[in-house]
Protein backbone atom coordinates (compact mmCIF):
# COMPACT_ATOMS: atom_id res chain seq x y z
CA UNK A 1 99.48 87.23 95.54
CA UNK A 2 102.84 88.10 93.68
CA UNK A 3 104.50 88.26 97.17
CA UNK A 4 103.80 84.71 97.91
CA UNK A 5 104.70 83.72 94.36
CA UNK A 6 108.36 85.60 94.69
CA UNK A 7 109.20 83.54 97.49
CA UNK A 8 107.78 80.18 96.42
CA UNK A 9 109.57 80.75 93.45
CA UNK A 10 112.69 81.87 94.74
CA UNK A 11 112.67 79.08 97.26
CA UNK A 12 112.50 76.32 93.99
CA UNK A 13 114.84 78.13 91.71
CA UNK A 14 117.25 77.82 95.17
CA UNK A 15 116.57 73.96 95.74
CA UNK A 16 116.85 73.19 91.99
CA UNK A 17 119.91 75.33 91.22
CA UNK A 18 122.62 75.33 94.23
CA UNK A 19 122.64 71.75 94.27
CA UNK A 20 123.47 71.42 90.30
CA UNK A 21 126.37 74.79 91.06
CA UNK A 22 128.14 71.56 93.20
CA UNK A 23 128.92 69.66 89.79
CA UNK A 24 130.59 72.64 88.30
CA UNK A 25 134.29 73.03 88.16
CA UNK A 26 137.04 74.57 90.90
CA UNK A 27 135.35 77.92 92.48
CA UNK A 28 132.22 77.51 90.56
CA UNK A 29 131.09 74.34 92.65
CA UNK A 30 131.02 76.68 95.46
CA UNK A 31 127.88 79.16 94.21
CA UNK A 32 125.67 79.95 96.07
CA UNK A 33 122.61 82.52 96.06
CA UNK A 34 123.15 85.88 99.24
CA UNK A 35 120.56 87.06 97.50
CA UNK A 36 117.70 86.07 94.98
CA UNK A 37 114.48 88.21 94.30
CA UNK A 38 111.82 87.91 91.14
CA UNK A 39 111.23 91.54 91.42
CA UNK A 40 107.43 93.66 92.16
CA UNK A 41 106.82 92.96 88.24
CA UNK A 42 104.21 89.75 88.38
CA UNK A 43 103.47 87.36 85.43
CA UNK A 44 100.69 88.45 83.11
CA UNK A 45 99.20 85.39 81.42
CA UNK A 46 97.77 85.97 77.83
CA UNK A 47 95.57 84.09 75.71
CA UNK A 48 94.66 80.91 77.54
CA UNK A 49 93.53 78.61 75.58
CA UNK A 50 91.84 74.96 77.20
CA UNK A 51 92.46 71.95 74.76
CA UNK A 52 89.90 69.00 74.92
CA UNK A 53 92.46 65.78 74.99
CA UNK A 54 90.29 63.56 75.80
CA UNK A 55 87.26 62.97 78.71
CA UNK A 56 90.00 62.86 81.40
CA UNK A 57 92.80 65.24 80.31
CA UNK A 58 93.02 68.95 78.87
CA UNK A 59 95.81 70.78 77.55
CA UNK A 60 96.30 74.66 78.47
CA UNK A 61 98.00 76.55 76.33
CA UNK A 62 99.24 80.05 77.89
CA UNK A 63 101.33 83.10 76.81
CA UNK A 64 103.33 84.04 79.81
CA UNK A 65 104.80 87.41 79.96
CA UNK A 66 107.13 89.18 82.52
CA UNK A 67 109.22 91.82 82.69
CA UNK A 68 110.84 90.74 85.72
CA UNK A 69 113.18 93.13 87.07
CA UNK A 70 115.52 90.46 89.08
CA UNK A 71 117.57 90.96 91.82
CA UNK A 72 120.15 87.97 91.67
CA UNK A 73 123.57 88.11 93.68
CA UNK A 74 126.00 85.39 94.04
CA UNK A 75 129.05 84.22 96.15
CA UNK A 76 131.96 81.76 95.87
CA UNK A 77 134.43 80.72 97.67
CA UNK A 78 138.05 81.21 96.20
């Protein structure tokens, strides 16, 4: 399952981020990822615990931990 989580989650981190790199300054507007990996390391989730809000809403509240061993290379022009 991790493999299809990597590149879901490489493909939003790459929508959400490139397009903000554009509204930095000189060079840096021109980021952009060559290469962007979350690593074989998945997410282990830790004490889950399910809130009652009310009869049509719960709150879960989750540890999250990862020792994500990220593979992250950029390029600009200059």
């Amino acid at each position: 399952m991790w493999t299809y989580v990597n590149v879901a989650g490489c493909t939003l981190i790459r929508d959400v981020v490139e397009p903000a790199f554009l509204d930095l300054p000189g060079p840096l507007s021109t980021l952009h990822f060559l290469r962007l990996d979350l690593g074989s390391v998945p997410f282990e989730f830790d004490r889950v615990d399910v809130l009652t809000v009310d009869d049509k809403l719960i709150k879960l509240d989750i540890d999250v931990k990862w020792d994500g061993k990220m593979n992250v290379e950029l390029d600009a022009d200059y």
